[in-house]
C-alpha atoms as a PDB file:
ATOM      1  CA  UNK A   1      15.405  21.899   8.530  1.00  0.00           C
ATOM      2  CA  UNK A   2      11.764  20.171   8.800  1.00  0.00           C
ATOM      3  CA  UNK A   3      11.804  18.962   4.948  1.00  0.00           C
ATOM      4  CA  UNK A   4      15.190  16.599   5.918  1.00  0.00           C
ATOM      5  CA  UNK A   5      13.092  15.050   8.484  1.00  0.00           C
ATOM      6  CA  UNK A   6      10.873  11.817   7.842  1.00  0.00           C
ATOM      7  CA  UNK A   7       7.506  12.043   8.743  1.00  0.00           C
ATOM      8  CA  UNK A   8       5.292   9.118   9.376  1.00  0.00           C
ATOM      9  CA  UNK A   9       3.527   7.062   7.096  1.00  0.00           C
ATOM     10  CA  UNK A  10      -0.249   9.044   5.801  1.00  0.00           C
ATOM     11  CA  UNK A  11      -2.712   8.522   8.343  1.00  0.00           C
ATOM     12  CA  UNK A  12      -5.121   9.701   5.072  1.00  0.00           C
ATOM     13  CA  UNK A  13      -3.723   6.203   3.542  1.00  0.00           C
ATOM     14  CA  UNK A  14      -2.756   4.484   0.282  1.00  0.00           C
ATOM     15  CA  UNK A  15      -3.956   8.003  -1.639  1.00  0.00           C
ATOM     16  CA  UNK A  16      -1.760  10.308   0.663  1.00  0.00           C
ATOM     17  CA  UNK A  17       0.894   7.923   0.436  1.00  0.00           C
ATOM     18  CA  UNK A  18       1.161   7.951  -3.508  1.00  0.00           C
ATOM     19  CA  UNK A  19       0.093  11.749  -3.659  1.00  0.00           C
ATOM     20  CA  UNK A  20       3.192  12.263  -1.494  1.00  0.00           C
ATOM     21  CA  UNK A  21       5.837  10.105  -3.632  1.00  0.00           C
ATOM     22  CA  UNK A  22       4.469  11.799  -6.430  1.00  0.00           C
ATOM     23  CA  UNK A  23       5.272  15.242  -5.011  1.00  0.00           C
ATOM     24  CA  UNK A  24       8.942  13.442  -4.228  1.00  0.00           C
ATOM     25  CA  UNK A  25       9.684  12.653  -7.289  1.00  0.00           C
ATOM     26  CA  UNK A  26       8.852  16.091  -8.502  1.00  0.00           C
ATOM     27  CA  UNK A  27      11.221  17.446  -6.264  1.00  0.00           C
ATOM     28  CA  UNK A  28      14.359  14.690  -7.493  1.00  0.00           C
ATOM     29  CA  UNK A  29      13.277  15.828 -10.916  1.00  0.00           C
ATOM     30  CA  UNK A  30      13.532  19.484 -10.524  1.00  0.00           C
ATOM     31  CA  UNK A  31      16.416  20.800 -12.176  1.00  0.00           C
ATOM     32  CA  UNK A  32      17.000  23.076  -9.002  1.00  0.00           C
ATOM     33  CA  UNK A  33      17.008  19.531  -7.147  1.00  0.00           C
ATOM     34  CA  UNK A  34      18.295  20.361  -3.142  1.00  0.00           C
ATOM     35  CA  UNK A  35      20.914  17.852  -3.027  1.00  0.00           C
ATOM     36  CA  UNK A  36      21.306  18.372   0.845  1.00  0.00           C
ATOM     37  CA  UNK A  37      17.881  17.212   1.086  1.00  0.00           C
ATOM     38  CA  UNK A  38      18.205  13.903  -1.415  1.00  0.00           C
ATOM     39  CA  UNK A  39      18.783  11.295   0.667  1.00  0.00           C
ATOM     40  CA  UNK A  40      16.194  11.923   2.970  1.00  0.00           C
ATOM     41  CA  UNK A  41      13.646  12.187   0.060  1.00  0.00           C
ATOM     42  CA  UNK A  42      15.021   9.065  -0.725  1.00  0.00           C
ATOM     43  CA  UNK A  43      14.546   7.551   2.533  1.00  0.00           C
ATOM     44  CA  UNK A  44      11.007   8.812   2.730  1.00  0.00           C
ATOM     45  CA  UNK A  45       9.736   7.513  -0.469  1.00  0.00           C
ATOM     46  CA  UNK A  46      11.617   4.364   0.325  1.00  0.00           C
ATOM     47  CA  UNK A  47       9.015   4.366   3.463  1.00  0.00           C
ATOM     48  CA  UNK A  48       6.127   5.230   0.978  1.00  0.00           C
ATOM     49  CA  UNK A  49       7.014   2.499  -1.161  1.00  0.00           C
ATOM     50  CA  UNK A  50       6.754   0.217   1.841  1.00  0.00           C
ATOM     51  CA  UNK A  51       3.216   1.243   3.370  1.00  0.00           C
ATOM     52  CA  UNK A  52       2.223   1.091  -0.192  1.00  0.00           C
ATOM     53  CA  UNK A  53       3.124  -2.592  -0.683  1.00  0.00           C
ATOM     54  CA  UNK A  54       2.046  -3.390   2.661  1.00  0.00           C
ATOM     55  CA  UNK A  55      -1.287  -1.791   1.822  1.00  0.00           C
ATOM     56  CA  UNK A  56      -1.585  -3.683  -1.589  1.00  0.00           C
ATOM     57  CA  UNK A  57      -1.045  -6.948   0.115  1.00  0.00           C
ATOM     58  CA  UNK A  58      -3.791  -6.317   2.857  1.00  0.00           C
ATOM     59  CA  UNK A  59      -6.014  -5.529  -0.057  1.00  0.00           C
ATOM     60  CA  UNK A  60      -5.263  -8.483  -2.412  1.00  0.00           C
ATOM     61  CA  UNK A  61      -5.762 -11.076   0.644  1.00  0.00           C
ATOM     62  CA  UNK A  62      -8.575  -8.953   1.500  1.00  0.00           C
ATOM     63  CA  UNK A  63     -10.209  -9.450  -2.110  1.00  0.00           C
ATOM     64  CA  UNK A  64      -8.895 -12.779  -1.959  1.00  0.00           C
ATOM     65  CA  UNK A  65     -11.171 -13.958   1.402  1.00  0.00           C
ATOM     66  CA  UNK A  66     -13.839 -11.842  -0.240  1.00  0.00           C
ATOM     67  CA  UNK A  67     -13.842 -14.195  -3.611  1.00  0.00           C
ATOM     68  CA  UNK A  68     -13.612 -17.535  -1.780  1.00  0.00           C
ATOM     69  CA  UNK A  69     -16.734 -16.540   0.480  1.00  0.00           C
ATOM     70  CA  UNK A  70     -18.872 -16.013  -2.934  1.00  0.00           C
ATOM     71  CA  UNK A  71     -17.592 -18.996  -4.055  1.00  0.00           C
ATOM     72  CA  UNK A  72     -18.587 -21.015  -0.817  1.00  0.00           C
ATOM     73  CA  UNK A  73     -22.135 -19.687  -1.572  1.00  0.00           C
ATOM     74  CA  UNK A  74     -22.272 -20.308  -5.207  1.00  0.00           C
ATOM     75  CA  UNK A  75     -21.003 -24.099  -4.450  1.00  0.00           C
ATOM     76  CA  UNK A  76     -23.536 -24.822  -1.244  1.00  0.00           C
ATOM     77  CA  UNK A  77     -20.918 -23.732   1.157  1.00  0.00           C
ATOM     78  CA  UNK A  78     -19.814 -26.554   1.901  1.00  0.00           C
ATOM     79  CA  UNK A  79     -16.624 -27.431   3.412  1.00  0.00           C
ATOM     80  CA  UNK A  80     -14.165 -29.981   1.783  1.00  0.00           C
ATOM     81  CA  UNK A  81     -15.079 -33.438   2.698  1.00  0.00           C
ATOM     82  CA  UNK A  82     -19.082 -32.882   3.814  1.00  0.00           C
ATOM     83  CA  UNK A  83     -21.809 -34.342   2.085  1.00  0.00           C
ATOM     84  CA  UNK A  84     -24.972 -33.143   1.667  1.00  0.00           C
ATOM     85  CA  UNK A  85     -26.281 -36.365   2.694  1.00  0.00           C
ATOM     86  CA  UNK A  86     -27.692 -36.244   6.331  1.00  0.00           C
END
């Protein structure tokens, strides 16, 4: 049974990964739900979930380093404790 099987986390991404939860949940919603096959949708969204917050994190310190840069050049760029004066 291939379904019962995890697979690996999207290659395709954050998109893939959130496509594929989605298409989870459809299935534990279903009132035809394969309850032989629950806990291992369980376990794979549980992975989904992960590489999703993992992703999100990369992003928001990603975002974050971009938004300090800009403010380095909107301030002179300098670093703490230099002085313009030279």
């Amino acid at each position: 049974m291939t379904e019962s099987t995890p697979e690996q986390a999207p290659a395709d991404g954050y998109a893939a990964a959130l496509a594929e939860l989605q298409k989870i949940l459809d299935a534990l919603e279903a009132p035809d739900v394969d309850v032989d096959a629950l806990a291992s949708h369980v376990d794979r969204a549980a992975e989904l979930l992960r590489f999703c917050r993992e992703r999100l994190v990369a992003a928001e310190t990603q975002v974050t380093e971009i938004v300090a840069g800009l403010e380095d050049l909107t301030t002179g760029g300098e670093a703490p404790g230099e002085s313009g004066d030279r």
